[in-house]
N, C-alpha and C. Protein backbone atom coordinates (compact mmCIF):
# COMPACT_ATOMS: atom_id res chain seq x y z
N UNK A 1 16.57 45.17 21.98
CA UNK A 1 15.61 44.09 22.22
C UNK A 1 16.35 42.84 22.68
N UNK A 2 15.37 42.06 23.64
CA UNK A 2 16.35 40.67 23.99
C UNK A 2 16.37 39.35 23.09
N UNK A 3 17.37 38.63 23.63
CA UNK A 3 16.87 37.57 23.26
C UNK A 3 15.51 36.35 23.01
N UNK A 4 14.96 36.07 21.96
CA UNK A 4 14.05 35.39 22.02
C UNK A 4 14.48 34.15 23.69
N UNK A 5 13.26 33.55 23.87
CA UNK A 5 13.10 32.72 25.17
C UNK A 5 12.41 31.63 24.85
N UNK A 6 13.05 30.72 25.08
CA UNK A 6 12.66 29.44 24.85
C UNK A 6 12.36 27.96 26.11
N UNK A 7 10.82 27.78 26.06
CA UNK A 7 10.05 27.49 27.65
C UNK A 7 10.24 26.00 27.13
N UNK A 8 11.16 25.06 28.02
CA UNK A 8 11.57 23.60 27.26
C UNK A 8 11.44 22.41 28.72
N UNK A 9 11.66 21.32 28.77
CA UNK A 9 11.62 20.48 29.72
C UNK A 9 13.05 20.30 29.16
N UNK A 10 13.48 19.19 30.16
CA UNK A 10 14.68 17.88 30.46
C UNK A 10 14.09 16.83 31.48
N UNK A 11 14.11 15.65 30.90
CA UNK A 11 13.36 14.83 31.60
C UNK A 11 14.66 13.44 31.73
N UNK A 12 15.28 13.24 32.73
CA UNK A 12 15.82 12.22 33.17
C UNK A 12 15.59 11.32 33.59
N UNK A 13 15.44 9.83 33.08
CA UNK A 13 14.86 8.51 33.48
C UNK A 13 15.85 7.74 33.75
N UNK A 14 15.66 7.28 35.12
CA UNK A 14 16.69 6.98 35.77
C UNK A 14 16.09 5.02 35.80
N UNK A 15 17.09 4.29 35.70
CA UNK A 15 16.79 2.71 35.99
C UNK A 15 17.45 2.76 36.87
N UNK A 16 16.75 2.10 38.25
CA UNK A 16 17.56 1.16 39.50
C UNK A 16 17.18 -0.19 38.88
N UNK A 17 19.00 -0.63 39.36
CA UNK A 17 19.02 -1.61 39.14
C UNK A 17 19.78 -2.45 40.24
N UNK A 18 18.97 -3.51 40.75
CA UNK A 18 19.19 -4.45 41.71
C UNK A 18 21.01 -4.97 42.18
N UNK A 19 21.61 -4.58 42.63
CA UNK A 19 22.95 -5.45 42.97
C UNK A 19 23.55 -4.44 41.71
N UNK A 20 23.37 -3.72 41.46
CA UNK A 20 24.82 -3.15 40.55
C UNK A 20 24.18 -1.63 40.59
N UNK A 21 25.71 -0.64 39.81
CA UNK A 21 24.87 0.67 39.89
C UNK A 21 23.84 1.18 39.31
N UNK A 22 22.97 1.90 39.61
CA UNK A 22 21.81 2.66 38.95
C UNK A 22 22.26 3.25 37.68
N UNK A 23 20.97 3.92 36.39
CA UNK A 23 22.00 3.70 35.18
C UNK A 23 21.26 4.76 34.65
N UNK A 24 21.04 5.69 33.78
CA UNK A 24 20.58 6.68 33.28
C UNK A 24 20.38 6.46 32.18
N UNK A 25 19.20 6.93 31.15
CA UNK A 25 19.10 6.69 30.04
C UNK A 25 19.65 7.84 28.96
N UNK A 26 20.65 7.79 28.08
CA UNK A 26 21.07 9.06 27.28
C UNK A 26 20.51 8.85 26.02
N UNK A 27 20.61 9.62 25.37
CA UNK A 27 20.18 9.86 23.89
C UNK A 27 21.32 10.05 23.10
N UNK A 28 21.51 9.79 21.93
CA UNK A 28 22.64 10.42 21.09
C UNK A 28 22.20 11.02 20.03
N UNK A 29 22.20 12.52 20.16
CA UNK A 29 22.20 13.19 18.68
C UNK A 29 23.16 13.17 17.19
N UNK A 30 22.81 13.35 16.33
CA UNK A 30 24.18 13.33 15.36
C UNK A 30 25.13 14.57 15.11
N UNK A 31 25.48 14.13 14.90
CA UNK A 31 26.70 15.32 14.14
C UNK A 31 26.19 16.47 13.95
N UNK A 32 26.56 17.66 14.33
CA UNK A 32 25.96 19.13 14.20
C UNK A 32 27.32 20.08 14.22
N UNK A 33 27.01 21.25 13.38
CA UNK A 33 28.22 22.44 13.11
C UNK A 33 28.72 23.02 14.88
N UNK A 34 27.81 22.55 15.48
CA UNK A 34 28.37 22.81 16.98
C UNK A 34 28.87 21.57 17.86
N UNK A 35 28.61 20.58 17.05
CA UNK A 35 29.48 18.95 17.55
C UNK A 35 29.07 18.29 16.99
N UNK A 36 30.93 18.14 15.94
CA UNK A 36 31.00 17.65 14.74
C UNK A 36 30.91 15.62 15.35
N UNK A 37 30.88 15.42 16.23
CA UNK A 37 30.95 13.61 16.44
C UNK A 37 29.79 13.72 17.10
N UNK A 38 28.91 14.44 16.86
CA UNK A 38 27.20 14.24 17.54
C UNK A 38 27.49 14.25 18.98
N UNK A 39 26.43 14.15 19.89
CA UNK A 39 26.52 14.51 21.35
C UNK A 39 25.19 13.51 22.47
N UNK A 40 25.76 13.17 23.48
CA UNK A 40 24.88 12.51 24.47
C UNK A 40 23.71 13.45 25.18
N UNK A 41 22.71 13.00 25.23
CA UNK A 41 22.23 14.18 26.25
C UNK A 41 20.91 13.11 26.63
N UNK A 42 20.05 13.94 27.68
CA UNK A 42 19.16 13.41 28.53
C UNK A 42 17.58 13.80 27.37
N UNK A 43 16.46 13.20 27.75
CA UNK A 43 15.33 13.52 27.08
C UNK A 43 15.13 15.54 27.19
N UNK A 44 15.08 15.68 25.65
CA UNK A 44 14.42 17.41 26.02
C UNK A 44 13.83 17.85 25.30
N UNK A 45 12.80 18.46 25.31
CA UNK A 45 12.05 19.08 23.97
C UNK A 45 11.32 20.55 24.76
N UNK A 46 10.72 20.77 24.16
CA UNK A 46 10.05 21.87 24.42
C UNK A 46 8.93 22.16 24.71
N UNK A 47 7.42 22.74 25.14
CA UNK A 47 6.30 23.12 25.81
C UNK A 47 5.57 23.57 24.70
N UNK A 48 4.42 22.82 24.53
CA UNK A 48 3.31 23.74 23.68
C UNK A 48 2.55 24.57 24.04
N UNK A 49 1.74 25.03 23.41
CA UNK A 49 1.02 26.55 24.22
C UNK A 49 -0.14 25.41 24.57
N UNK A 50 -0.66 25.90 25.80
CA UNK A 50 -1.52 25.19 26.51
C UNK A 50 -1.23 23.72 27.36
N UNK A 51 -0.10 23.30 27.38
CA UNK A 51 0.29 22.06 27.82
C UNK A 51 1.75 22.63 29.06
N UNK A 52 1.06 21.76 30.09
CA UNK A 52 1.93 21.79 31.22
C UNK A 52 3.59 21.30 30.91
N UNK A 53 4.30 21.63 31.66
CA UNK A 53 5.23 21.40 31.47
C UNK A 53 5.67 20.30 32.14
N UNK A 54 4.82 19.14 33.08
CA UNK A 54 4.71 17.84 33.53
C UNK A 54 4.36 16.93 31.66
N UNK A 55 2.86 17.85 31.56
CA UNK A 55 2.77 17.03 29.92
C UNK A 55 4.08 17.10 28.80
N UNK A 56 4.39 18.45 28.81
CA UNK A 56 5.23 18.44 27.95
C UNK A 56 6.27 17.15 27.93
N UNK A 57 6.81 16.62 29.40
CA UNK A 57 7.81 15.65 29.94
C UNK A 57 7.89 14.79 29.15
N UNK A 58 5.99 14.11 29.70
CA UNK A 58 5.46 12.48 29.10
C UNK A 58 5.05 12.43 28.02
N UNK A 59 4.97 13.97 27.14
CA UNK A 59 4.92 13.62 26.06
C UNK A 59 6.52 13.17 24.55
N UNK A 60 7.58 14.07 25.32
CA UNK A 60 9.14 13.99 24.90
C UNK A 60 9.01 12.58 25.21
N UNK A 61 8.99 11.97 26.71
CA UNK A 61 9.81 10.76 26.49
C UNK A 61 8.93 10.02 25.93
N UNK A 62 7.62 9.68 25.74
CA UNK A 62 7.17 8.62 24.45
C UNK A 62 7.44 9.30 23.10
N UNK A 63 7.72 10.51 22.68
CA UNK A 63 8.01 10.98 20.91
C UNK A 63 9.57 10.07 20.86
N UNK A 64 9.87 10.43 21.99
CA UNK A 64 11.61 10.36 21.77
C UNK A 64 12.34 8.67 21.85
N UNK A 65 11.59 7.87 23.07
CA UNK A 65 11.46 6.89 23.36
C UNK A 65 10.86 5.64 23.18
N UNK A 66 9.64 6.19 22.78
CA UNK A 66 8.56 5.13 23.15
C UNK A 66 8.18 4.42 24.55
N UNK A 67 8.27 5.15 25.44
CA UNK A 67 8.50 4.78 26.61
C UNK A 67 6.97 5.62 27.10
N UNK A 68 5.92 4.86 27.68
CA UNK A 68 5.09 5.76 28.34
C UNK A 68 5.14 5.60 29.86
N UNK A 69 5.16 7.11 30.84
CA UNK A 69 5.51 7.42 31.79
C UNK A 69 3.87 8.09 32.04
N UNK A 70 3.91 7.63 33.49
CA UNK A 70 2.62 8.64 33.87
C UNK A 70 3.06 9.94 34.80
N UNK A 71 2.16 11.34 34.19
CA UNK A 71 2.72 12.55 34.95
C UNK A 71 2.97 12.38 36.46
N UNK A 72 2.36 11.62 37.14
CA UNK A 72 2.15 11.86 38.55
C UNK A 72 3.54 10.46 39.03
N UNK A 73 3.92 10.24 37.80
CA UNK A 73 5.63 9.71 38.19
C UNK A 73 6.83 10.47 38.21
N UNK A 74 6.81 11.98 37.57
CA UNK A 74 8.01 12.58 37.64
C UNK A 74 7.98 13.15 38.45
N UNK A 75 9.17 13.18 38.74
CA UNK A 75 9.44 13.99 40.29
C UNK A 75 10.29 15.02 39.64
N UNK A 76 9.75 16.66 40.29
CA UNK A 76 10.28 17.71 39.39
C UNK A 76 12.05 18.26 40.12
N UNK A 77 12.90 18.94 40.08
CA UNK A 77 13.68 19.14 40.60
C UNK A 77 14.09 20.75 40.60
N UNK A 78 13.87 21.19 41.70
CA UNK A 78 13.51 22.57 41.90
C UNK A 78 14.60 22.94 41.77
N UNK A 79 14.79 24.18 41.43
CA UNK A 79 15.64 25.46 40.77
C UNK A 79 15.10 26.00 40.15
N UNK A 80 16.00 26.69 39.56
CA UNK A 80 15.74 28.43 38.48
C UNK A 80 16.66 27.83 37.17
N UNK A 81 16.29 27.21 36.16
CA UNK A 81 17.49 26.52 35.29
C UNK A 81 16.66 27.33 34.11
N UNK A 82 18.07 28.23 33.83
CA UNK A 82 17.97 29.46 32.84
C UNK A 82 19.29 29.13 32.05
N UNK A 83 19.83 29.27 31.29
CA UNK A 83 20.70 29.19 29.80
C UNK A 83 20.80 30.20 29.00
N UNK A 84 21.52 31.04 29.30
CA UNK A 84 21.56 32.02 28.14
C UNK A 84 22.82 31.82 27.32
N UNK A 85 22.17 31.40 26.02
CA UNK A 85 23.06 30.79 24.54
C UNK A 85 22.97 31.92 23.72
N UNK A 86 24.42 32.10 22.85
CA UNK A 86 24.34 33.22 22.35
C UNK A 86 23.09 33.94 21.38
N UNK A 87 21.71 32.90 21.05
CA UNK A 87 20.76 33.04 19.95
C UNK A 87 19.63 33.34 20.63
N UNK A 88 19.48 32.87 22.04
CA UNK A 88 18.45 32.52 22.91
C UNK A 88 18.88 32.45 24.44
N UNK A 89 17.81 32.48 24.67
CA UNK A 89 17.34 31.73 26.23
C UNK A 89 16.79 30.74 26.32
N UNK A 90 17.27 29.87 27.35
CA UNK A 90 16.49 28.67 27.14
C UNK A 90 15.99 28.54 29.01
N UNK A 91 14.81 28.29 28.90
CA UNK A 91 14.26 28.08 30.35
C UNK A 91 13.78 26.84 30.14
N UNK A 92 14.40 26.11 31.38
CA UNK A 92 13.87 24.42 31.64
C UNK A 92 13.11 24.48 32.96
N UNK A 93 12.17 23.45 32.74
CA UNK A 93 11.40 22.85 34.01
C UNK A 93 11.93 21.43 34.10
N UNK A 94 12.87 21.40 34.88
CA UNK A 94 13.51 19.77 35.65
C UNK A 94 12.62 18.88 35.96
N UNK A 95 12.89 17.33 35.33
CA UNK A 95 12.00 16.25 35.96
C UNK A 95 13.13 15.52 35.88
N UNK A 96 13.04 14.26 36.54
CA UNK A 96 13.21 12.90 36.89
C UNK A 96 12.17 11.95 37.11
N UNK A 97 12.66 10.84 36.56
CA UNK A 97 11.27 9.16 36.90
C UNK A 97 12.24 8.62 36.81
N UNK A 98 11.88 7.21 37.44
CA UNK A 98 12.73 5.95 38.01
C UNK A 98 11.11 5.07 36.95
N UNK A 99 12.74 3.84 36.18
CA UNK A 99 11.29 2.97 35.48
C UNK A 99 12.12 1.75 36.11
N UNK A 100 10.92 1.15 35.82
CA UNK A 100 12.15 -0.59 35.79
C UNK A 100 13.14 -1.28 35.79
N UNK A 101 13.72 -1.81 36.47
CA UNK A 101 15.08 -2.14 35.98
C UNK A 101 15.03 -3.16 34.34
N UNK A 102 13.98 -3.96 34.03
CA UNK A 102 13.30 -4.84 32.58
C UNK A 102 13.83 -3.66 31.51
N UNK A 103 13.46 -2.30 31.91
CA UNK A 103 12.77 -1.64 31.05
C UNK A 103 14.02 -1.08 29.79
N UNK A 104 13.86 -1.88 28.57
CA UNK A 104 14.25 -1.79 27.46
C UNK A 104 13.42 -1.33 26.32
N UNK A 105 13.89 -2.20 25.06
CA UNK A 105 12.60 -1.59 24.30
C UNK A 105 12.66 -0.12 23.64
N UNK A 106 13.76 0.44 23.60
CA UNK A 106 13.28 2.31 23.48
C UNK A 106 13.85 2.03 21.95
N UNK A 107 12.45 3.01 21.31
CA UNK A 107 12.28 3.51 19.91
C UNK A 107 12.62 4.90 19.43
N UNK A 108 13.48 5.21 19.11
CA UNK A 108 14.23 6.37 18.56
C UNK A 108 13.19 7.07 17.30
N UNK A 109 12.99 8.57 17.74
CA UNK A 109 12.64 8.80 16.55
C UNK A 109 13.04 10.05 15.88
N UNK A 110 14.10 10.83 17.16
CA UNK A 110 14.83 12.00 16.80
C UNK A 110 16.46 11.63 16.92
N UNK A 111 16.59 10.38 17.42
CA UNK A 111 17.61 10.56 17.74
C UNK A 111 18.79 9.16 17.20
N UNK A 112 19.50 8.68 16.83
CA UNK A 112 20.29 7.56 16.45
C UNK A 112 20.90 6.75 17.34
N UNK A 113 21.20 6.89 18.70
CA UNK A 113 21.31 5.87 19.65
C UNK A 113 21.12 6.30 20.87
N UNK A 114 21.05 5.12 21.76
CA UNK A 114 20.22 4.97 23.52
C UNK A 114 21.41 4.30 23.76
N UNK A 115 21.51 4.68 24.81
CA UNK A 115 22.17 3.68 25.88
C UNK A 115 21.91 4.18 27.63
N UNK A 116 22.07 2.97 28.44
CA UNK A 116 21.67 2.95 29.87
C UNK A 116 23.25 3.81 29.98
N UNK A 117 23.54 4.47 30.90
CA UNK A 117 25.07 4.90 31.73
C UNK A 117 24.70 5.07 32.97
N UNK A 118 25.78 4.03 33.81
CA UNK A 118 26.16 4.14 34.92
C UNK A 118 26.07 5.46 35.81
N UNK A 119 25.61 5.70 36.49
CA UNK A 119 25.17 6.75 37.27
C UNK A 119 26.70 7.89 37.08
N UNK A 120 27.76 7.00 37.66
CA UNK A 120 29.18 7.50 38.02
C UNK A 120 29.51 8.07 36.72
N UNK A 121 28.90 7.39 35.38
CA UNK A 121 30.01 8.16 34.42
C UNK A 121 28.78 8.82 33.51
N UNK A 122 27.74 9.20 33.51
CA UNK A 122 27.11 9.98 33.29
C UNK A 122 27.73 11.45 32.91
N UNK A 123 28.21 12.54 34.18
CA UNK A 123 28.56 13.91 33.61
C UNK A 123 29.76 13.64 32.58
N UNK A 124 30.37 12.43 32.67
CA UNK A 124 31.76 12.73 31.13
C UNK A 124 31.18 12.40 29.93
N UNK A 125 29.73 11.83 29.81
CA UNK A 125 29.16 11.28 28.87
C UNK A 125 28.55 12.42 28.21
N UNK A 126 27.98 13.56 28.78
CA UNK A 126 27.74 14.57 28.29
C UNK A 126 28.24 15.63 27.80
N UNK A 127 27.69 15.94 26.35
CA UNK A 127 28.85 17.04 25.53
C UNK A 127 28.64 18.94 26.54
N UNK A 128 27.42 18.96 26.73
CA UNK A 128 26.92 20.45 26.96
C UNK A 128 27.37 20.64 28.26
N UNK A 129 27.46 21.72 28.89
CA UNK A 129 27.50 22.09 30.30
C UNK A 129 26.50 22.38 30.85
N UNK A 130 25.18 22.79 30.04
CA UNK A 130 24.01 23.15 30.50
C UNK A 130 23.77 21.78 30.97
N UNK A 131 23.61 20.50 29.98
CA UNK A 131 23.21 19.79 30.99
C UNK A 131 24.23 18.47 31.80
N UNK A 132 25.37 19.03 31.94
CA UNK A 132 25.88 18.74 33.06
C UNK A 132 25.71 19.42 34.25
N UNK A 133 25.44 20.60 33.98
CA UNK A 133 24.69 21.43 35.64
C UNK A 133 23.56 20.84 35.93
N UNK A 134 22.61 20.74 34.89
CA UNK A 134 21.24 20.47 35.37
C UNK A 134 21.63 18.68 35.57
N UNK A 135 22.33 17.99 35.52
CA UNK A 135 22.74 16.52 36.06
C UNK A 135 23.48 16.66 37.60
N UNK A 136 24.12 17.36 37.24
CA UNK A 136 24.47 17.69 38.91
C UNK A 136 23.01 17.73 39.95
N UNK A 137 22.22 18.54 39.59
CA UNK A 137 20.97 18.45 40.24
C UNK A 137 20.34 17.33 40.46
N UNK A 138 20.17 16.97 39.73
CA UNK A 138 19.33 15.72 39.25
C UNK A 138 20.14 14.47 40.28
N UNK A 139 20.89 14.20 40.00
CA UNK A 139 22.14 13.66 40.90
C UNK A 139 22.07 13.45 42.10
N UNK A 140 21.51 14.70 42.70
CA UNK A 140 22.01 15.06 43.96
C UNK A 140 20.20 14.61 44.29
N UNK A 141 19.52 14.17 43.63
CA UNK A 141 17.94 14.14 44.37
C UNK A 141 17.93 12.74 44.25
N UNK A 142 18.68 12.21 43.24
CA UNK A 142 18.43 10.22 43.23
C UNK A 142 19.15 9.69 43.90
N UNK A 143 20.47 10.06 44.49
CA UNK A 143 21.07 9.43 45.25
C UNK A 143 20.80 9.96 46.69
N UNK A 144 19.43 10.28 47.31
CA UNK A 144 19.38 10.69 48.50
C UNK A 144 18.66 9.70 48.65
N UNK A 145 18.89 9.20 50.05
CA UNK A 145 18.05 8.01 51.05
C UNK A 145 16.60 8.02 50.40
């Protein structure tokens, strides 16, 4: 039998910001038996039964944030982004939104710290490789004309 499969978003909110570089918003998880100094990562949660995986997005980044985003602001980022972890599978549906450059304010409620990062140092900021691939993507759609 296979691995259980697990149907999840990643939602990347990107700030432009005027005269300096564009800046990404990370999350910091804590300390876990798989990274013992906790780890950076982008908004992610998972899909309920009956809820799109656009909803699923706007609903992570206000649980996670407090940040409300409207669906018809993310812009999705096409691929096949599959993960197979030794317990699971994990299948993502890619988004990106651009908010404000103002836009502060974020309320933690899974997670112990936020911070904006510089576009450039973003992939060293991240512990996982899953989502340094899926940033590579992501990457490659915000910095196009």
């Amino acid at each position: 039998m296979g691995k259980p499969v697990q149907n999840s978003i990643e939602c990347w909110v990107i700030r432009r910001v005027e005269d300096a570089e564009d800046a990404v918003l990370l999350l910091h998880k804590p300390a876990s038996p798989d990274a013992p100094g906790g780890f950076w990562q982008p908004i992610t949660g998972g899909i309920y039964e009956g809820e799109t995986p656009r909803e699923a997005c706007v609903r992570e980044i206000s649980e996670e944030t407090g940040l409300t985003i409207r669906t018809e602001d993310l812009r999705p980022v096409p691929g096949h982004w599959e993960f197979d972890l030794p317990h699971q599978v994990i299948r993502k549906d890619l988004f990106w939104v651009e908010v404000p450059e103002a836009t502060d304010g974020i309320t933690l409620t899974e997670h112990h710290g936020w911070r904006w990062v510089p576009v450039s140092a973003v992939e060293t900021a991240l512990h996982w490789e899953s989502n340094r691939h899926t940033w590579t993507a992501v990457r490659g759609r915000i910095l196009q004309p």
